[in-house]
Structure formats: C-alpha cells, structure tokens
PDB file of N, CA and C in Angstrom:
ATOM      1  N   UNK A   1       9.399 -11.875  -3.862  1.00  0.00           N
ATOM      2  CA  UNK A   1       8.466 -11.639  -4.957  1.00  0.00           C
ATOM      3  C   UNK A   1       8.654 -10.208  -5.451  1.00  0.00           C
ATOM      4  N   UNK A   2       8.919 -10.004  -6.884  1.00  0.00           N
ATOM      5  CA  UNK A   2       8.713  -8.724  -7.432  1.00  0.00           C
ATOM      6  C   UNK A   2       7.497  -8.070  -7.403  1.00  0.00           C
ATOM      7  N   UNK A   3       7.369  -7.039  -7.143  1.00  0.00           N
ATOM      8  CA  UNK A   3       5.921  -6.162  -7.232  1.00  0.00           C
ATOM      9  C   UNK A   3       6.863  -4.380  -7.949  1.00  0.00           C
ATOM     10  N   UNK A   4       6.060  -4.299  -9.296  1.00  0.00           N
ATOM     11  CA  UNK A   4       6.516  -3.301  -9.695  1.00  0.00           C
ATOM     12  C   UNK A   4       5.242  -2.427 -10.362  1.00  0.00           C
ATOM     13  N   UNK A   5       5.528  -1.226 -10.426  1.00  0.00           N
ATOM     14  CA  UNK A   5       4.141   0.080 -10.958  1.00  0.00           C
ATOM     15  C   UNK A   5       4.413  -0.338 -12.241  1.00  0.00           C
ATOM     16  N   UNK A   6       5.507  -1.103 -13.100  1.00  0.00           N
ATOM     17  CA  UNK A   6       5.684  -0.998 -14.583  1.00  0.00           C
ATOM     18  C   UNK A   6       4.419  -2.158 -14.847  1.00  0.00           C
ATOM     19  N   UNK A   7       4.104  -2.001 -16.431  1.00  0.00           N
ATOM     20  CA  UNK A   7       2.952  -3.186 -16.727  1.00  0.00           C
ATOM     21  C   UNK A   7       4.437  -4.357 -17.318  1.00  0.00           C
ATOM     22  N   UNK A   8       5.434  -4.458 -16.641  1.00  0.00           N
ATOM     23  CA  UNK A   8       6.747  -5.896 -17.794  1.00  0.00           C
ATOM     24  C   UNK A   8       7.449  -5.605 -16.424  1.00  0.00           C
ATOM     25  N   UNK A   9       8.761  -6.726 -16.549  1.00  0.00           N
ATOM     26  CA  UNK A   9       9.246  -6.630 -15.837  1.00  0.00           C
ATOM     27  C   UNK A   9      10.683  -7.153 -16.459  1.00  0.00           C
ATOM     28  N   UNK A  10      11.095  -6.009 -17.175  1.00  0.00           N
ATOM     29  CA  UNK A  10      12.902  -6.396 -17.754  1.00  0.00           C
ATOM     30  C   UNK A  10      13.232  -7.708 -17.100  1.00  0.00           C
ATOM     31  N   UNK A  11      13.405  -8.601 -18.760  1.00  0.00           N
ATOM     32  CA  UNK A  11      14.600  -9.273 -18.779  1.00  0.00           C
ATOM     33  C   UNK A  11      13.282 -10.366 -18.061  1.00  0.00           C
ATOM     34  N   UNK A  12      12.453 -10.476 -18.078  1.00  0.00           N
ATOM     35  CA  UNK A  12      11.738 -11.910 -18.112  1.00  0.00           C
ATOM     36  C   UNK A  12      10.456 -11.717 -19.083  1.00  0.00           C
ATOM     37  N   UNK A  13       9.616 -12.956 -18.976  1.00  0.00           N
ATOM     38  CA  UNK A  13       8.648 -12.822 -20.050  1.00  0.00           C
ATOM     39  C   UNK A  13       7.252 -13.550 -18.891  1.00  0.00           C
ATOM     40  N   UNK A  14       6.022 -12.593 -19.091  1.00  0.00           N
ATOM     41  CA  UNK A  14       4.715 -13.136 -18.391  1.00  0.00           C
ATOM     42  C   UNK A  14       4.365 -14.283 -19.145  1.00  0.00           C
ATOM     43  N   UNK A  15       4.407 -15.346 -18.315  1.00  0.00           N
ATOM     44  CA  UNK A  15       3.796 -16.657 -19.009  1.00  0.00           C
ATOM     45  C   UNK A  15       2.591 -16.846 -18.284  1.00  0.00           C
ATOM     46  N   UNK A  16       1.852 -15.674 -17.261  1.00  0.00           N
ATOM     47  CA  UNK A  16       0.223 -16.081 -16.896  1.00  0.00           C
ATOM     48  C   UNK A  16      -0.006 -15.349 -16.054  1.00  0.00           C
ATOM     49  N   UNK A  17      -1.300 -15.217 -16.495  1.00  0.00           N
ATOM     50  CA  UNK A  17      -1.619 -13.770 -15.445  1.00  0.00           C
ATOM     51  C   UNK A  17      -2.542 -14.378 -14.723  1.00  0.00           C
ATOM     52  N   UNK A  18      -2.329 -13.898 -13.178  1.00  0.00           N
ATOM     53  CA  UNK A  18      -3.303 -14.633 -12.193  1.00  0.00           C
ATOM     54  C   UNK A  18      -4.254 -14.295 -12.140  1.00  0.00           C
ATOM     55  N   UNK A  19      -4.603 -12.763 -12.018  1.00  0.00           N
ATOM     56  CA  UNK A  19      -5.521 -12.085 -11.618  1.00  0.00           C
ATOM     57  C   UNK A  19      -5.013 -10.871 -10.429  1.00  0.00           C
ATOM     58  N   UNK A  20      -6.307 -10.242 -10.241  1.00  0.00           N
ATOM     59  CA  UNK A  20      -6.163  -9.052  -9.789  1.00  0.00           C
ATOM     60  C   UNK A  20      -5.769  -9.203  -8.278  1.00  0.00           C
ATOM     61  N   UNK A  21      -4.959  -8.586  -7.217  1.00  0.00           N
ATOM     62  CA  UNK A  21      -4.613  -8.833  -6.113  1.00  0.00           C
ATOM     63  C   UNK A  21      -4.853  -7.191  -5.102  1.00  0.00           C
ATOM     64  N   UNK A  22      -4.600  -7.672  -4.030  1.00  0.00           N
ATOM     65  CA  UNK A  22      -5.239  -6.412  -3.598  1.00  0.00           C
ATOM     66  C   UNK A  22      -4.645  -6.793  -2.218  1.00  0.00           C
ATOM     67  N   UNK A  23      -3.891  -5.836  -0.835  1.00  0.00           N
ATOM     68  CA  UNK A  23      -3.899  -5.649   0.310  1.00  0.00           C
ATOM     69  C   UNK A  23      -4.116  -4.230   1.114  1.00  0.00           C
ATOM     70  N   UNK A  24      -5.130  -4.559   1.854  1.00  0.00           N
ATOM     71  CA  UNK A  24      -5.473  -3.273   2.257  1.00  0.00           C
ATOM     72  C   UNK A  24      -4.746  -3.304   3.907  1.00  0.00           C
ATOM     73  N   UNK A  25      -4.524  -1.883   4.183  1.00  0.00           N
ATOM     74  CA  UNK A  25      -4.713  -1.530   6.065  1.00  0.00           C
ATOM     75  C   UNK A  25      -5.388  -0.398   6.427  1.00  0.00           C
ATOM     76  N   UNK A  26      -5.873  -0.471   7.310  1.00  0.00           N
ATOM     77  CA  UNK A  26      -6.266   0.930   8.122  1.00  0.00           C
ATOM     78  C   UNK A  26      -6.170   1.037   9.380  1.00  0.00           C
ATOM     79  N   UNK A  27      -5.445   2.395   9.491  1.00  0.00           N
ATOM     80  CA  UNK A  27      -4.769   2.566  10.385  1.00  0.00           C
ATOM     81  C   UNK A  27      -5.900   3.856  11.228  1.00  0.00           C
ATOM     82  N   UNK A  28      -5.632   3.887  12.793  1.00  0.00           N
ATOM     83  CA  UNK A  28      -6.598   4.817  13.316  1.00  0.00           C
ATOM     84  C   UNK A  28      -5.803   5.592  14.033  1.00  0.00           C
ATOM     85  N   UNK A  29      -5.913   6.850  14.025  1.00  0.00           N
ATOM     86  CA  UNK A  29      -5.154   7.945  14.635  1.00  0.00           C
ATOM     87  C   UNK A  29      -5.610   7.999  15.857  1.00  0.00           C
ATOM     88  N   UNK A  30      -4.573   8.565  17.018  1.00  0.00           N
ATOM     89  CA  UNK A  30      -5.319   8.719  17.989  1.00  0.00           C
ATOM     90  C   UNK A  30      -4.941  10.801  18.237  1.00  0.00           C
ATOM     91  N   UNK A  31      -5.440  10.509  19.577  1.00  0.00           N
ATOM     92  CA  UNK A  31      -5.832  11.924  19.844  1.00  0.00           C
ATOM     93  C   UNK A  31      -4.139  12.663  19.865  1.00  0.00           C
ATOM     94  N   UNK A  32      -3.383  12.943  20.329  1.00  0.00           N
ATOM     95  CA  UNK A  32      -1.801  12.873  20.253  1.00  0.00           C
ATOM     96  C   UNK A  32      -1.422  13.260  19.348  1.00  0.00           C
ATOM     97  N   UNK A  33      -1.502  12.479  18.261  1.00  0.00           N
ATOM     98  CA  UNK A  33      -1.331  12.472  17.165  1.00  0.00           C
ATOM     99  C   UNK A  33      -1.548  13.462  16.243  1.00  0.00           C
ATOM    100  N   UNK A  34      -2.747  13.273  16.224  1.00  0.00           N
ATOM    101  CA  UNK A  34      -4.185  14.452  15.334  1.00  0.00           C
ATOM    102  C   UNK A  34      -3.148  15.655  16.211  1.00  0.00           C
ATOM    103  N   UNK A  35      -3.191  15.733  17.466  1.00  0.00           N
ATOM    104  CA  UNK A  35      -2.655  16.971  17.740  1.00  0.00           C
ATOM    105  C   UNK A  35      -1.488  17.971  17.846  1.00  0.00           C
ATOM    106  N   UNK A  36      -0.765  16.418  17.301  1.00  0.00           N
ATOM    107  CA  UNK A  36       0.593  17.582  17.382  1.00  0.00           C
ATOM    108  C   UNK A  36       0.561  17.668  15.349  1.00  0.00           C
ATOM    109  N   UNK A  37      -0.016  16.258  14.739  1.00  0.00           N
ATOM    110  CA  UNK A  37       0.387  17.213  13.528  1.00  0.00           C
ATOM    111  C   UNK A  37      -0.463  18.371  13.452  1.00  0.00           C
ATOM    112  N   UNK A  38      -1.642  18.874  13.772  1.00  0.00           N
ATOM    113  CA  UNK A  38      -2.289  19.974  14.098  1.00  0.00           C
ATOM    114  C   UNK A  38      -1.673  21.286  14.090  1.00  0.00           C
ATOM    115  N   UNK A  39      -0.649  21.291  15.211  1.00  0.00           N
ATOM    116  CA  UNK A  39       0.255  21.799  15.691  1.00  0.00           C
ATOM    117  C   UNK A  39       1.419  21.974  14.469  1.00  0.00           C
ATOM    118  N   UNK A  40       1.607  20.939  14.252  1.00  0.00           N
ATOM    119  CA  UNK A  40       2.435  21.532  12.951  1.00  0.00           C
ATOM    120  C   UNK A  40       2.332  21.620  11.606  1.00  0.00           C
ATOM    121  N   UNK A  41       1.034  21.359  11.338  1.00  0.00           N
ATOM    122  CA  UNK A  41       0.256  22.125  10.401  1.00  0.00           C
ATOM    123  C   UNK A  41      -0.014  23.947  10.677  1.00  0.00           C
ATOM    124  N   UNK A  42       0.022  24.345  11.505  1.00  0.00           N
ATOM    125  CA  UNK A  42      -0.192  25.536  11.719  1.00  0.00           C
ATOM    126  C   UNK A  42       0.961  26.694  11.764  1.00  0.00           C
ATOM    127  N   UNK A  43       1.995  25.401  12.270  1.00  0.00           N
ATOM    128  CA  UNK A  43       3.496  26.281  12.635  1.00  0.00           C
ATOM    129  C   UNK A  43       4.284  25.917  11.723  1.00  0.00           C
ATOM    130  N   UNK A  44       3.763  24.646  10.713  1.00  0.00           N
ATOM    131  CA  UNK A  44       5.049  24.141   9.576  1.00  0.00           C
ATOM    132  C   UNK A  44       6.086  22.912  10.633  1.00  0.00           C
ATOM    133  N   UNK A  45       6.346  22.345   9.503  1.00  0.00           N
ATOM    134  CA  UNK A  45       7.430  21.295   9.786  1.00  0.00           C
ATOM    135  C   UNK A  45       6.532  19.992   9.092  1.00  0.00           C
ATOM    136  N   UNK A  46       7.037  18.644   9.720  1.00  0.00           N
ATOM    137  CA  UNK A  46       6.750  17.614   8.808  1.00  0.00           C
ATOM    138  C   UNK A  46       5.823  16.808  10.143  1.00  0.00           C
ATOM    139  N   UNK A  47       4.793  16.259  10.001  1.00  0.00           N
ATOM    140  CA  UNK A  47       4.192  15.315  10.495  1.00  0.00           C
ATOM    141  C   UNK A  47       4.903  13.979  10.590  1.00  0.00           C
ATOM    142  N   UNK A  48       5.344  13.377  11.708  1.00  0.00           N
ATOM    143  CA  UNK A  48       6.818  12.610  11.499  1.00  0.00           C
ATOM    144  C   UNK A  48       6.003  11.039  11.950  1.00  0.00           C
ATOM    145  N   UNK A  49       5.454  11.426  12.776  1.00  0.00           N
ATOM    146  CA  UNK A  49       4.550  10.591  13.855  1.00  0.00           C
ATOM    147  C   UNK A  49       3.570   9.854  12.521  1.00  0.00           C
ATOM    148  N   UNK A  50       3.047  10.660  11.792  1.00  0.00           N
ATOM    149  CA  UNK A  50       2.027  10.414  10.908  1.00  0.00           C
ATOM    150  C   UNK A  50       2.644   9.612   9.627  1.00  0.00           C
ATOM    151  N   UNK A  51       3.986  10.107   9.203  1.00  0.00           N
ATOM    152  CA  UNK A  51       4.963   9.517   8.355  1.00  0.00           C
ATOM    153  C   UNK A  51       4.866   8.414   8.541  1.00  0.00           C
ATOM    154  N   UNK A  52       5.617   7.767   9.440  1.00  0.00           N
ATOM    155  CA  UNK A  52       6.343   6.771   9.860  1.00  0.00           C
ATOM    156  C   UNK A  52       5.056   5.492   9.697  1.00  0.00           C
ATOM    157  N   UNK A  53       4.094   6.150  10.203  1.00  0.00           N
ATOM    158  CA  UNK A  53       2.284   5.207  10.477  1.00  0.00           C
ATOM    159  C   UNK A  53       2.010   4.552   9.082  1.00  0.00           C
ATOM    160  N   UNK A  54       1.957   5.769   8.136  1.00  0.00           N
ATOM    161  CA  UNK A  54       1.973   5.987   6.797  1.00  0.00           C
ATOM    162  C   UNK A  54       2.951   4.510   5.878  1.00  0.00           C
ATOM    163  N   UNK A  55       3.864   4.977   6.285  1.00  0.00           N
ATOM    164  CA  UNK A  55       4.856   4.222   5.426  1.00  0.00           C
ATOM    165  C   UNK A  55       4.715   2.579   6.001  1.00  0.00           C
ATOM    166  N   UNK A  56       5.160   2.559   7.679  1.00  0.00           N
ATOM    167  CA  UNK A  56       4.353   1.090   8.182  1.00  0.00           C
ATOM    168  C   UNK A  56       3.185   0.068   7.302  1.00  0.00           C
ATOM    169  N   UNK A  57       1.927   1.173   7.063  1.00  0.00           N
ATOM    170  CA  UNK A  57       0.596   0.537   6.901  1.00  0.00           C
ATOM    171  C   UNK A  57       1.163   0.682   4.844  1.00  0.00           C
ATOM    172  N   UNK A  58       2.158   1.180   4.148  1.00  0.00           N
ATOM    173  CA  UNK A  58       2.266   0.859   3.025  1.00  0.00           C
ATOM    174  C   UNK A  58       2.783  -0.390   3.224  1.00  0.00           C
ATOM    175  N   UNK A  59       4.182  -0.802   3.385  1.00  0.00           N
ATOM    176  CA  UNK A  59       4.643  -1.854   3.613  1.00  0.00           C
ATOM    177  C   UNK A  59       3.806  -3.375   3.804  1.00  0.00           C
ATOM    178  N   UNK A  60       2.855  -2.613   4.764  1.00  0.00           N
ATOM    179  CA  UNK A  60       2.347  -4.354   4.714  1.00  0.00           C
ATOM    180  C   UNK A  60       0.926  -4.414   4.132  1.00  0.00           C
ATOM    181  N   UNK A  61       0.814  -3.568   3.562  1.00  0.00           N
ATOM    182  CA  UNK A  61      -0.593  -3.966   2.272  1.00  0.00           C
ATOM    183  C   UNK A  61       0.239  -4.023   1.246  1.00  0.00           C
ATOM    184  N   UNK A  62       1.554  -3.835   1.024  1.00  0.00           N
ATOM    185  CA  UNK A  62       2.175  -4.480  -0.202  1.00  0.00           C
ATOM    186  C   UNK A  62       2.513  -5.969   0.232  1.00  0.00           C
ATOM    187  N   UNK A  63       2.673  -6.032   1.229  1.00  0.00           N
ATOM    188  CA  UNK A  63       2.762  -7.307   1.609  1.00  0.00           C
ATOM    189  C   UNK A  63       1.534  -8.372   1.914  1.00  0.00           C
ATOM    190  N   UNK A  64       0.890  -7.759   2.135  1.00  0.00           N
ATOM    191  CA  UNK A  64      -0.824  -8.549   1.752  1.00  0.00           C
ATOM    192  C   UNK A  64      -0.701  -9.380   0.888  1.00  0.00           C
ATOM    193  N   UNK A  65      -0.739  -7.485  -0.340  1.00  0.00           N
ATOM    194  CA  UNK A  65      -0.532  -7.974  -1.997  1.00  0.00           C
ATOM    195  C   UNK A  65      -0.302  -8.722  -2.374  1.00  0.00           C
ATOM    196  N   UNK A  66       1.336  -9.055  -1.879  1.00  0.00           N
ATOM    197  CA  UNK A  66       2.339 -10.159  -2.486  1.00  0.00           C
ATOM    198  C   UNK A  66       2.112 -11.527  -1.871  1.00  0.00           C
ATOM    199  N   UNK A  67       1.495 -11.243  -0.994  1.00  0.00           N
ATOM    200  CA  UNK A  67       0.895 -12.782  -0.177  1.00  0.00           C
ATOM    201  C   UNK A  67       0.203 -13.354  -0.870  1.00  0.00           C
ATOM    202  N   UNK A  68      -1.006 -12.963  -1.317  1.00  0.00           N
ATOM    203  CA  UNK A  68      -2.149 -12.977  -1.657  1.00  0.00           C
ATOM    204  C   UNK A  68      -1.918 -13.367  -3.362  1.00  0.00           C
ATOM    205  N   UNK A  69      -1.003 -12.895  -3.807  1.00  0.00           N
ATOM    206  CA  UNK A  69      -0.405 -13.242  -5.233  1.00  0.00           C
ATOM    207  C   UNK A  69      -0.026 -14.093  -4.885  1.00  0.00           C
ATOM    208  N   UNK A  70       0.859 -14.925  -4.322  1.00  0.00           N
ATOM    209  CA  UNK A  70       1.613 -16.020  -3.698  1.00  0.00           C
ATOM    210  C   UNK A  70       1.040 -17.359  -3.965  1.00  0.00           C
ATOM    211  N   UNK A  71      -0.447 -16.714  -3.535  1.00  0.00           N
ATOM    212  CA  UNK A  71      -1.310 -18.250  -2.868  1.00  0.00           C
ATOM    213  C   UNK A  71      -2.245 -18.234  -3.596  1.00  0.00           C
ATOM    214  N   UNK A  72      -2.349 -18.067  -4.872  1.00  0.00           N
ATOM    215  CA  UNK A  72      -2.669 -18.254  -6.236  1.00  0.00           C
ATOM    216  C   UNK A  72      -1.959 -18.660  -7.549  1.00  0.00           C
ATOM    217  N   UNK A  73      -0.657 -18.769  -6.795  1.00  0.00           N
ATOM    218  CA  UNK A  73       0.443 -19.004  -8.056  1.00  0.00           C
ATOM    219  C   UNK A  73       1.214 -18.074  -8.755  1.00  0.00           C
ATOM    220  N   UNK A  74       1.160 -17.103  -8.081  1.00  0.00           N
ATOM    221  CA  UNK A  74       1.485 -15.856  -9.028  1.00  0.00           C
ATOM    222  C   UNK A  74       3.347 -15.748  -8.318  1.00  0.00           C
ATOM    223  N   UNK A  75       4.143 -15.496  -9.106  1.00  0.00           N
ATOM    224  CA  UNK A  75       6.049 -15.019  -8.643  1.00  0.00           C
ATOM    225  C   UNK A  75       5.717 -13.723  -8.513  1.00  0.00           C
ATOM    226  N   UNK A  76       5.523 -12.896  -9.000  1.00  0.00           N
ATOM    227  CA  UNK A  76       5.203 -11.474  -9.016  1.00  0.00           C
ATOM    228  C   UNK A  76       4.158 -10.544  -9.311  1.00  0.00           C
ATOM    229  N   UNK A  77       4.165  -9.525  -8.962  1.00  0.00           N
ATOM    230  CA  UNK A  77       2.943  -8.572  -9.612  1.00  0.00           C
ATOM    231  C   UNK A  77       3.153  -7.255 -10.316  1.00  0.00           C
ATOM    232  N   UNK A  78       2.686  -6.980 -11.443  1.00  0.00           N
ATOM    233  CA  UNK A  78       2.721  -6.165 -12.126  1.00  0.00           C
ATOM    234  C   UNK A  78       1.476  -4.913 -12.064  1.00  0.00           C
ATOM    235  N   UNK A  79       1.827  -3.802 -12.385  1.00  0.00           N
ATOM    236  CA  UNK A  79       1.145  -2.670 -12.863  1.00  0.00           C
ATOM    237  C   UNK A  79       0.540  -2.062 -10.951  1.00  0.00           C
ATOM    238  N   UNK A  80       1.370  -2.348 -10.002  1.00  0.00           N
ATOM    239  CA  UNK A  80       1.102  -1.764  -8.828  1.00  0.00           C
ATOM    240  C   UNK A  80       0.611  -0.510  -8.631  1.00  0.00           C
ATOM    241  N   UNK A  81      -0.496  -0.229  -7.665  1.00  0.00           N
ATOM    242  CA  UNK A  81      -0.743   1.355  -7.600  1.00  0.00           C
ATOM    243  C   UNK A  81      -1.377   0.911  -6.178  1.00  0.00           C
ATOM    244  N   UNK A  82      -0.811   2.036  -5.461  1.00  0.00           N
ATOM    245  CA  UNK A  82      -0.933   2.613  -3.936  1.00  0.00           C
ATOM    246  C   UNK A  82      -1.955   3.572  -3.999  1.00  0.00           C
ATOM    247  N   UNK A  83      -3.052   3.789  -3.157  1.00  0.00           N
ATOM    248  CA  UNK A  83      -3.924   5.196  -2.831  1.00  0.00           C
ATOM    249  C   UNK A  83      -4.011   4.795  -1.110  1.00  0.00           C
ATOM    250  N   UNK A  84      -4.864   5.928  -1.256  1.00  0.00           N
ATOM    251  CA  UNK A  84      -4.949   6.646   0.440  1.00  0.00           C
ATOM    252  C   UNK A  84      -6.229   6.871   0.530  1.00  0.00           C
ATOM    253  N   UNK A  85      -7.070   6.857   1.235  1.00  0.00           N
ATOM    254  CA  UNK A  85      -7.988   7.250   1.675  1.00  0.00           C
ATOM    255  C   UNK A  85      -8.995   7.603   2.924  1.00  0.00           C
ATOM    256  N   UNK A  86      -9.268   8.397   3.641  1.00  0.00           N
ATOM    257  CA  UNK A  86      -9.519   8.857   4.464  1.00  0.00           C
ATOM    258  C   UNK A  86     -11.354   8.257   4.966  1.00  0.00           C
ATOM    259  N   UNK A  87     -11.454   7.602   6.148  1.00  0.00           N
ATOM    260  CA  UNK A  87     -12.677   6.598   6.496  1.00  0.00           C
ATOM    261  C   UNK A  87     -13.337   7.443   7.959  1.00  0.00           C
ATOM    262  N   UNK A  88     -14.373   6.925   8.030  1.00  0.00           N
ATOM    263  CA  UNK A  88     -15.084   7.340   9.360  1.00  0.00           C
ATOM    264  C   UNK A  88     -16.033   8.370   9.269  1.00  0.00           C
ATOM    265  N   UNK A  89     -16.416   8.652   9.962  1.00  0.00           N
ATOM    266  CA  UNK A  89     -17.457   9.950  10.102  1.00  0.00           C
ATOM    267  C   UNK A  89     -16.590  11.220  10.913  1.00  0.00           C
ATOM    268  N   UNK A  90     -15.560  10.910  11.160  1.00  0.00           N
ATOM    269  CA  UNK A  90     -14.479  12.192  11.253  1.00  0.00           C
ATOM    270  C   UNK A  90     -13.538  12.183  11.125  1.00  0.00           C
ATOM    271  N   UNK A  91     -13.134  11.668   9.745  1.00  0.00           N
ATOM    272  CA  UNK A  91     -12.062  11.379   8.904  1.00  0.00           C
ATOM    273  C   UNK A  91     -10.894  10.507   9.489  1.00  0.00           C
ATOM    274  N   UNK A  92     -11.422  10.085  10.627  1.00  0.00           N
ATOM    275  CA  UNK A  92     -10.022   9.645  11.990  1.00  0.00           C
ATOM    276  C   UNK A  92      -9.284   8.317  11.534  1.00  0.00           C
ATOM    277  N   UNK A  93      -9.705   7.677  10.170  1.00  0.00           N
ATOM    278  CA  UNK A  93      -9.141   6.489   9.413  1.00  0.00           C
ATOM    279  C   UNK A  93      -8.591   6.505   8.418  1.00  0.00           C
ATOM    280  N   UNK A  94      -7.440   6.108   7.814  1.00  0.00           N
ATOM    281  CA  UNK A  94      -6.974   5.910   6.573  1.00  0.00           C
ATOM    282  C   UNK A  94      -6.257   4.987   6.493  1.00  0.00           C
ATOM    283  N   UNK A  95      -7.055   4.285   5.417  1.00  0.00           N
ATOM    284  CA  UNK A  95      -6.559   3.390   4.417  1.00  0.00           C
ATOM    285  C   UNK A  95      -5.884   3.510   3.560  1.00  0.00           C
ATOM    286  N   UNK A  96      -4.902   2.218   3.632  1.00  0.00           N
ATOM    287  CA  UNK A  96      -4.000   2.183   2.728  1.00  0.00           C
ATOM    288  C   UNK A  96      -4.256   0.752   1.723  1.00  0.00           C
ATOM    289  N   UNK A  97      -4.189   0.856   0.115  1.00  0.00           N
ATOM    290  CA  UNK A  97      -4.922  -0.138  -0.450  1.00  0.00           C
ATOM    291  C   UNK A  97      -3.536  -0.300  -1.238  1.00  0.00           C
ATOM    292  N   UNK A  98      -3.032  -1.379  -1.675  1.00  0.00           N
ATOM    293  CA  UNK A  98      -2.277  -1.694  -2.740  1.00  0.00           C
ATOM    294  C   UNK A  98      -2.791  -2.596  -3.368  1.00  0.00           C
ATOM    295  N   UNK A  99      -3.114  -2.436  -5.020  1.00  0.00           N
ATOM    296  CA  UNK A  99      -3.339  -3.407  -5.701  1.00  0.00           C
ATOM    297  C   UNK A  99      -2.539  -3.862  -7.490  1.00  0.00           C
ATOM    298  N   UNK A 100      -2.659  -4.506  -7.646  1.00  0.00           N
ATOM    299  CA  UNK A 100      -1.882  -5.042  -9.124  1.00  0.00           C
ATOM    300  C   UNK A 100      -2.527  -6.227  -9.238  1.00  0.00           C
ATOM    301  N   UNK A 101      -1.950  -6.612 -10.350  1.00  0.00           N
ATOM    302  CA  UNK A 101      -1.814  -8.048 -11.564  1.00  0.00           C
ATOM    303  C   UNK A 101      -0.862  -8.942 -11.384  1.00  0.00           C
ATOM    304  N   UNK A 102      -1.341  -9.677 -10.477  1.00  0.00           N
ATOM    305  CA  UNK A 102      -0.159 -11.052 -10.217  1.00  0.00           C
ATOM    306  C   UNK A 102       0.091 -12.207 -11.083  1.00  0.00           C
ATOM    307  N   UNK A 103       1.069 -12.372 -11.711  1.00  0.00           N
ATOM    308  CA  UNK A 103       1.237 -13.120 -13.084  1.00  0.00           C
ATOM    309  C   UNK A 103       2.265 -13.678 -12.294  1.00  0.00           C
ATOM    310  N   UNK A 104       2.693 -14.625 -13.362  1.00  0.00           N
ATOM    311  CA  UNK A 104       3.175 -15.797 -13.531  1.00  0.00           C
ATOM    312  C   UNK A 104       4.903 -14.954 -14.203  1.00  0.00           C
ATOM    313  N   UNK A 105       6.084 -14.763 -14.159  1.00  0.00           N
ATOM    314  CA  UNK A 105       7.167 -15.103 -15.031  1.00  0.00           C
ATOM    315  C   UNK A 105       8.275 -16.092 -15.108  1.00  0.00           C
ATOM    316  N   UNK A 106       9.024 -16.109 -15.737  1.00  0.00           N
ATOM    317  CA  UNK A 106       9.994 -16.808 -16.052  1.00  0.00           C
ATOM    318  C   UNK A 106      11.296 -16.466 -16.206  1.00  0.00           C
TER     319      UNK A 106
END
C-alpha cells in the first residue's frame, strides 16, 4: 500500500476517498535509557538507544495506518503526517501518531 505526505499520487487518479485513518504507538522509556541519553545530552553525541525506539514505534503506526486503510477499502493513503508527543505525568511516554486520507486509486 502507498502512503505518501503528497495530497496525489503521480501517474494514478483518486476514484474515492475513504476517510480519515490514523495509527498510533507509545512507547515507555525505561530508566537506562532516560540515563544515558541524559548523559549525552550533557556531553553531546546522538541518543542512539532512543533513535532506533523512535523510528521502530514510526514504522508500525504507519503500519496501523495502512492496515486500518486496508479494511475499509482504501489501496492507499494520501496527505500523511507523523507527530510526537510526550504523555504521563513525567513525560516518561511518547507517542507516535500517523494519520492521512485513505482513498481509493487506480
């Protein structure tokens, strides 16, 4: 299934728009974690541990997404947008939300 940030998708034509689609994750840090990027927040370098979590929990709320478009009829989704957001009462959660317009092409 295509999933693209553009509102078209070259070289086909939307013959129906499903509706709005959406996959979320949230992911929970543990103590380790928090502490070494801590650690290298202070000294510099890249949070690698936190990366990797990051990119994981994108992957499969795009894959939610595209599920979830799937089983409504939809081939693809258009006008995709990713955010982040930080949950809990000590920020120790973040969510990852992907949502778009799952249509129909040809």
């Amino acid at each position: 299934m295509i999933a693209t940030t553009t509102p078209t998708i070259e070289g086909t034509r939307i013959t129906k728009y499903c509706g709005i689609v959406t996959g979320e994750m949230i992911l929970g840090t543990s103590f380790l974690k928090d502490f070494a990027a801590g650690f290298r927040d202070t000294f510099g370098g890249r949070a690698s541990s936190y990366e990797k979590e990051i990119g994981q929990a994108r992957v499969l709320a795009l894959r939610q997404m595209q599920g979830r478009a799937g089983e409504i009829g939809a081939n693809a989704v258009v006008g995709v947008k990713l955010d982040y957001e930080s949950l809990g009462t000590t920020n120790g959660l973040l969510m990852v939300t992907a949502s778009g317009t799952a249509v129909f092409v040809e």
